[in-house]
C-alpha atoms as a PDB file:
ATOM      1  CA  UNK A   1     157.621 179.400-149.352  1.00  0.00           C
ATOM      2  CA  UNK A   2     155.992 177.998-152.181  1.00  0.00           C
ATOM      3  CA  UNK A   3     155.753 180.344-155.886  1.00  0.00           C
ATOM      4  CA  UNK A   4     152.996 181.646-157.923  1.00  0.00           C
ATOM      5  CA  UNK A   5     153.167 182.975-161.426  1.00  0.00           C
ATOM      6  CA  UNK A   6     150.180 184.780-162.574  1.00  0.00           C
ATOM      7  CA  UNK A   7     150.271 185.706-166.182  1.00  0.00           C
ATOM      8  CA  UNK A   8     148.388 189.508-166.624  1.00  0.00           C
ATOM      9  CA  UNK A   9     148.782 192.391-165.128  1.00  0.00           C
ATOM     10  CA  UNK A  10     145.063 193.527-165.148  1.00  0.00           C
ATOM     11  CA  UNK A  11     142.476 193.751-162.285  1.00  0.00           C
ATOM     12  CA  UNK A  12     141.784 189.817-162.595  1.00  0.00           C
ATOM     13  CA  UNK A  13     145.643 189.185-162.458  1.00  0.00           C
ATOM     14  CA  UNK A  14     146.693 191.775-159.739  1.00  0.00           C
ATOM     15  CA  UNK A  15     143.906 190.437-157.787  1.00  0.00           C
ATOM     16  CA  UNK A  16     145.027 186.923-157.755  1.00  0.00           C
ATOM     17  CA  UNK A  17     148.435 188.098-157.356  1.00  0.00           C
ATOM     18  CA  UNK A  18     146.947 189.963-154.389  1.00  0.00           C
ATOM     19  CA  UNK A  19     145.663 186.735-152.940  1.00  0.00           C
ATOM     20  CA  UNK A  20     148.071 184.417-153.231  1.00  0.00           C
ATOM     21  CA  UNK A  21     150.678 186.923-151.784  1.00  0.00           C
ATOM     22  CA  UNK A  22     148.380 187.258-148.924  1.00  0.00           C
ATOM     23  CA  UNK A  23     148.060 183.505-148.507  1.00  0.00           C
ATOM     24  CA  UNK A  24     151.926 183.597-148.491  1.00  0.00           C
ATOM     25  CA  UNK A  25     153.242 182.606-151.978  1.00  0.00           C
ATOM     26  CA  UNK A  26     156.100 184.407-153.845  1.00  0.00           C
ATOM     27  CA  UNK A  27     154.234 185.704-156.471  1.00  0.00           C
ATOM     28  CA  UNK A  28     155.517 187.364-159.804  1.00  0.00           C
ATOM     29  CA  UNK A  29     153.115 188.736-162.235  1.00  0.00           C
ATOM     30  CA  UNK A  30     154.170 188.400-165.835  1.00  0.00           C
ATOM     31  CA  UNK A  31     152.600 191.301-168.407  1.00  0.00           C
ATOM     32  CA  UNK A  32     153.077 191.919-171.837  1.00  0.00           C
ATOM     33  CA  UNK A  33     153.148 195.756-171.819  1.00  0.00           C
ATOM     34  CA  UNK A  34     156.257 197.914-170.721  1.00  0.00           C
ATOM     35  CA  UNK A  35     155.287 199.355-167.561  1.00  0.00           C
ATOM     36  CA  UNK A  36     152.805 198.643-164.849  1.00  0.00           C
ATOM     37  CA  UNK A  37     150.343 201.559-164.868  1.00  0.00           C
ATOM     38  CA  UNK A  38     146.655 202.181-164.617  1.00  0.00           C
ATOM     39  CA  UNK A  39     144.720 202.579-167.823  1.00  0.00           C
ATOM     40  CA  UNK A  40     141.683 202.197-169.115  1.00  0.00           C
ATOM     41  CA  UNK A  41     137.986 203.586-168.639  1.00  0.00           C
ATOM     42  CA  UNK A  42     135.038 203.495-165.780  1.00  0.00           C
ATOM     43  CA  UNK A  43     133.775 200.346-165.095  1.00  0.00           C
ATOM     44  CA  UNK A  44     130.882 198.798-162.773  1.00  0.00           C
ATOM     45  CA  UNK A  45     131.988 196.436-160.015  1.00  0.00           C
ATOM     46  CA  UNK A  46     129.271 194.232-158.926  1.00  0.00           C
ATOM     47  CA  UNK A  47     128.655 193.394-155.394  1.00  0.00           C
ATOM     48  CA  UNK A  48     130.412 190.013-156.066  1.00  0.00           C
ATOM     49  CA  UNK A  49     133.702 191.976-157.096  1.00  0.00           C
ATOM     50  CA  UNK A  50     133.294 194.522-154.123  1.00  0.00           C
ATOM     51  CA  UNK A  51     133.184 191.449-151.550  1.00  0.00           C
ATOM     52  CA  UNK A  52     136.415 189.955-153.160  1.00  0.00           C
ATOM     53  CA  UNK A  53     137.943 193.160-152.864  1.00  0.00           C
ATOM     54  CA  UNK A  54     137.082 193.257-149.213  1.00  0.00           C
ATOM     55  CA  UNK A  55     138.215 190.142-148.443  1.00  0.00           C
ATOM     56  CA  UNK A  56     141.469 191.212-149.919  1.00  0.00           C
ATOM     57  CA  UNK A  57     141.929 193.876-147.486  1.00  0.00           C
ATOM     58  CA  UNK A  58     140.775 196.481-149.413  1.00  0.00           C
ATOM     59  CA  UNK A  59     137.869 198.077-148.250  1.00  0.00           C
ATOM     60  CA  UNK A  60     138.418 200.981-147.219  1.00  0.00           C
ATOM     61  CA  UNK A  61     140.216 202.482-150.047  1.00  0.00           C
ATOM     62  CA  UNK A  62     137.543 201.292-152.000  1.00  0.00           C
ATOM     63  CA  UNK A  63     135.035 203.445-150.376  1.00  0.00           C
ATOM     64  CA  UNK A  64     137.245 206.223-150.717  1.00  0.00           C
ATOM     65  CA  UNK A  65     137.147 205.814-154.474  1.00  0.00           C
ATOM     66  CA  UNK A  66     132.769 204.962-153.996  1.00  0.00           C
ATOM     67  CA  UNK A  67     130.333 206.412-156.480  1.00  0.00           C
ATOM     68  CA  UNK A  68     127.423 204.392-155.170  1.00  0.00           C
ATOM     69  CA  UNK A  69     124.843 206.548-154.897  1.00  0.00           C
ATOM     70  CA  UNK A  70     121.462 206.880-156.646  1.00  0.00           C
ATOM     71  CA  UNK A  71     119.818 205.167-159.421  1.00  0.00           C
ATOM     72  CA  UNK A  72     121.625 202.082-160.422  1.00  0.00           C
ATOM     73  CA  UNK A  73     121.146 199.246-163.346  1.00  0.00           C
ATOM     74  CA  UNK A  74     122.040 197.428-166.520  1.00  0.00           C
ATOM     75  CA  UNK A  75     120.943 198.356-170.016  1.00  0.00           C
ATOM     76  CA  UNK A  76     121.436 197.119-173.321  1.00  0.00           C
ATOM     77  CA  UNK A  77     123.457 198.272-176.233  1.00  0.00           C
ATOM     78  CA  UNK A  78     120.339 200.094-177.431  1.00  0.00           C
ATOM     79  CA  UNK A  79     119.313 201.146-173.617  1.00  0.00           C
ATOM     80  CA  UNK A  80     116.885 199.197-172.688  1.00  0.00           C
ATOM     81  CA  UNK A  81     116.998 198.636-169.139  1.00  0.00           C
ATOM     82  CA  UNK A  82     117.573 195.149-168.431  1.00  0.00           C
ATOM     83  CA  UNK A  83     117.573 195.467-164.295  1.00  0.00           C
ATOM     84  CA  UNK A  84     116.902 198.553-162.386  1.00  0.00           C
ATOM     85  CA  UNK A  85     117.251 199.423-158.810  1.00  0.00           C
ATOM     86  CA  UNK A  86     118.745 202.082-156.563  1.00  0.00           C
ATOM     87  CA  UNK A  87     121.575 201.670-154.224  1.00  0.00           C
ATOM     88  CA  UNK A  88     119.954 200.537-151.045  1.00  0.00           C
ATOM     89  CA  UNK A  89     117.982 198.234-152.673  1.00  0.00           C
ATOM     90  CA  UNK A  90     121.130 196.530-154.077  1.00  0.00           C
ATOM     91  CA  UNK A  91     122.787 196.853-150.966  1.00  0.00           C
ATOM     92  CA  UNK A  92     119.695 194.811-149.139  1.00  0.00           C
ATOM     93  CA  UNK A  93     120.059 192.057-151.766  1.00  0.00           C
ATOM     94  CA  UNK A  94     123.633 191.597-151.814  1.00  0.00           C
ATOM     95  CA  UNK A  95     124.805 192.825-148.565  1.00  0.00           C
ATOM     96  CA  UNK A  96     127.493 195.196-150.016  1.00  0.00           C
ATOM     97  CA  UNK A  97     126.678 197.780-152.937  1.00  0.00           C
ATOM     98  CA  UNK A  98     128.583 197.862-156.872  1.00  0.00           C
ATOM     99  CA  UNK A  99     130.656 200.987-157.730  1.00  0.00           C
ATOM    100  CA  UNK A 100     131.402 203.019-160.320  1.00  0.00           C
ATOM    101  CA  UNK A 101     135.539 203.888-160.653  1.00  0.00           C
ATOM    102  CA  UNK A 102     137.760 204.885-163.291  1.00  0.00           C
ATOM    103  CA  UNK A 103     139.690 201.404-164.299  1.00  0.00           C
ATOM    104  CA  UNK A 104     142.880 202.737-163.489  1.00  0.00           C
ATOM    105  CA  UNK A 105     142.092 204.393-160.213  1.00  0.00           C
ATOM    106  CA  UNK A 106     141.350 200.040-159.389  1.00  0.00           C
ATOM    107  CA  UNK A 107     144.867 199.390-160.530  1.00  0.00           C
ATOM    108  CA  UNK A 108     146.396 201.626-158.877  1.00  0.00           C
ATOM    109  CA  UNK A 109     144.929 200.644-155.528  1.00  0.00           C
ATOM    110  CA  UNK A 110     145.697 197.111-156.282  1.00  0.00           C
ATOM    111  CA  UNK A 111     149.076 197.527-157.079  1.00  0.00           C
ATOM    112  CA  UNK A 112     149.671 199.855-153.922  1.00  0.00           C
ATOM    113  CA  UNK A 113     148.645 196.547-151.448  1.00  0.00           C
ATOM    114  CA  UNK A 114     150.959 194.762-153.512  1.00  0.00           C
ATOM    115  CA  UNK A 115     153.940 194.537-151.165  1.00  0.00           C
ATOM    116  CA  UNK A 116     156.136 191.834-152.068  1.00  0.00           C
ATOM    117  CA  UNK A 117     155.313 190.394-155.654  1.00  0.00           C
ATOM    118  CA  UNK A 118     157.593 191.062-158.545  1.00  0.00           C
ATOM    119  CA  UNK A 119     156.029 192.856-161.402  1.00  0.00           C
ATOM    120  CA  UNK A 120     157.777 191.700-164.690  1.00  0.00           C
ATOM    121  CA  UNK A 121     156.395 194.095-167.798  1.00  0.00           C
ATOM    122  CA  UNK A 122     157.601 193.151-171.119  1.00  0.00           C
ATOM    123  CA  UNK A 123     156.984 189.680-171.108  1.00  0.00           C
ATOM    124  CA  UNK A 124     156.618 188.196-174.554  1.00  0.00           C
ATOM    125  CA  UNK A 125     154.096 185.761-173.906  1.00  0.00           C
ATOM    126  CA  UNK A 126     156.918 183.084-173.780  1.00  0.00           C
ATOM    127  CA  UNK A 127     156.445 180.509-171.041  1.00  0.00           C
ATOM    128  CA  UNK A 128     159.040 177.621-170.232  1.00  0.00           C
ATOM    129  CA  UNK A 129     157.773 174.697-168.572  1.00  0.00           C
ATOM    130  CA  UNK A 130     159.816 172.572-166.180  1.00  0.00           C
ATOM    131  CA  UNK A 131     160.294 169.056-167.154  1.00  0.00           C
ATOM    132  CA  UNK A 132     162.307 165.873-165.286  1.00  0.00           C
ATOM    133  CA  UNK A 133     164.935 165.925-167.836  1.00  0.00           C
ATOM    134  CA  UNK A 134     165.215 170.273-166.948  1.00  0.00           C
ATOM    135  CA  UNK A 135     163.612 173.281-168.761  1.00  0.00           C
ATOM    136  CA  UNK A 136     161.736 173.505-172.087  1.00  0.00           C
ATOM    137  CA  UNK A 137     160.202 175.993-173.978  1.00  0.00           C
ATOM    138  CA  UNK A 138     156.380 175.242-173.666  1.00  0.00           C
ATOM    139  CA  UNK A 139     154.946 178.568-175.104  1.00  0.00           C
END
């Protein structure tokens, strides 16, 4: 079994980490805080997001956290709308509609289908690099 080392323990990295330990790989996800737990604020996921998180196997828990409903778009810092639409038509476009979660409801669903990868808080940012001659420091 080959290893993977993904370096973050955010949605990104826990989604990789996801992946790869569904495609088989050992995985261990280095982080620089203490503890693995959720955090954070709402956030959008676009359709493109919400198909990667399908594809991952996670689906229907994301439903179970869904918010799509109604009026939906982007707006500037000043709030301006930039693109506005509703639900179904974003759904028709993209096949799959964007939600609206609490960030660390998103961890904590991807770190519940996380069954065999090694979570490793604490890490210093330190990374040692395997040479021919053995191991260096690298970071």
């Amino acid at each position: 079994m080959s290893t993977a080392i993904v370096v973050g323990g955010g949605i990104g990295g826990l989604s990789a980490a996801l992946g790869l330990e569904r495609a088989g790989r050992r995985v261990t996800v280095l982080e620089r805080a203490a503890q693995f737990r959720p955090v954070g604020a709402g956030q959008r996921l676009a359709p493109n997001a919400v198909r990667a998180l399908n594809w991952l196997g996670l689906a229907e828990q994301l439903r179970s956290l869904d918010t799509a409903q109604g009026a939906t778009g982007i707006r500037t810092a000043s709030g301006k709308w930039l693109l506005r639409g509703d639900v179904t038509e974003v759904v028709r476009r993209f096949g799959v509609p964007g939600y609206l979660l609490h960030r660390a409801d998103a961890h904590a669903m991807l770190i519940g289908a996380l069954r065999q990868t090694n979570l490793r808080g604490s890490h210093n940012g330190a990374a040692h690099c395997r040479s021919r001659s053995g191991t260096a420091s690298c970071g």
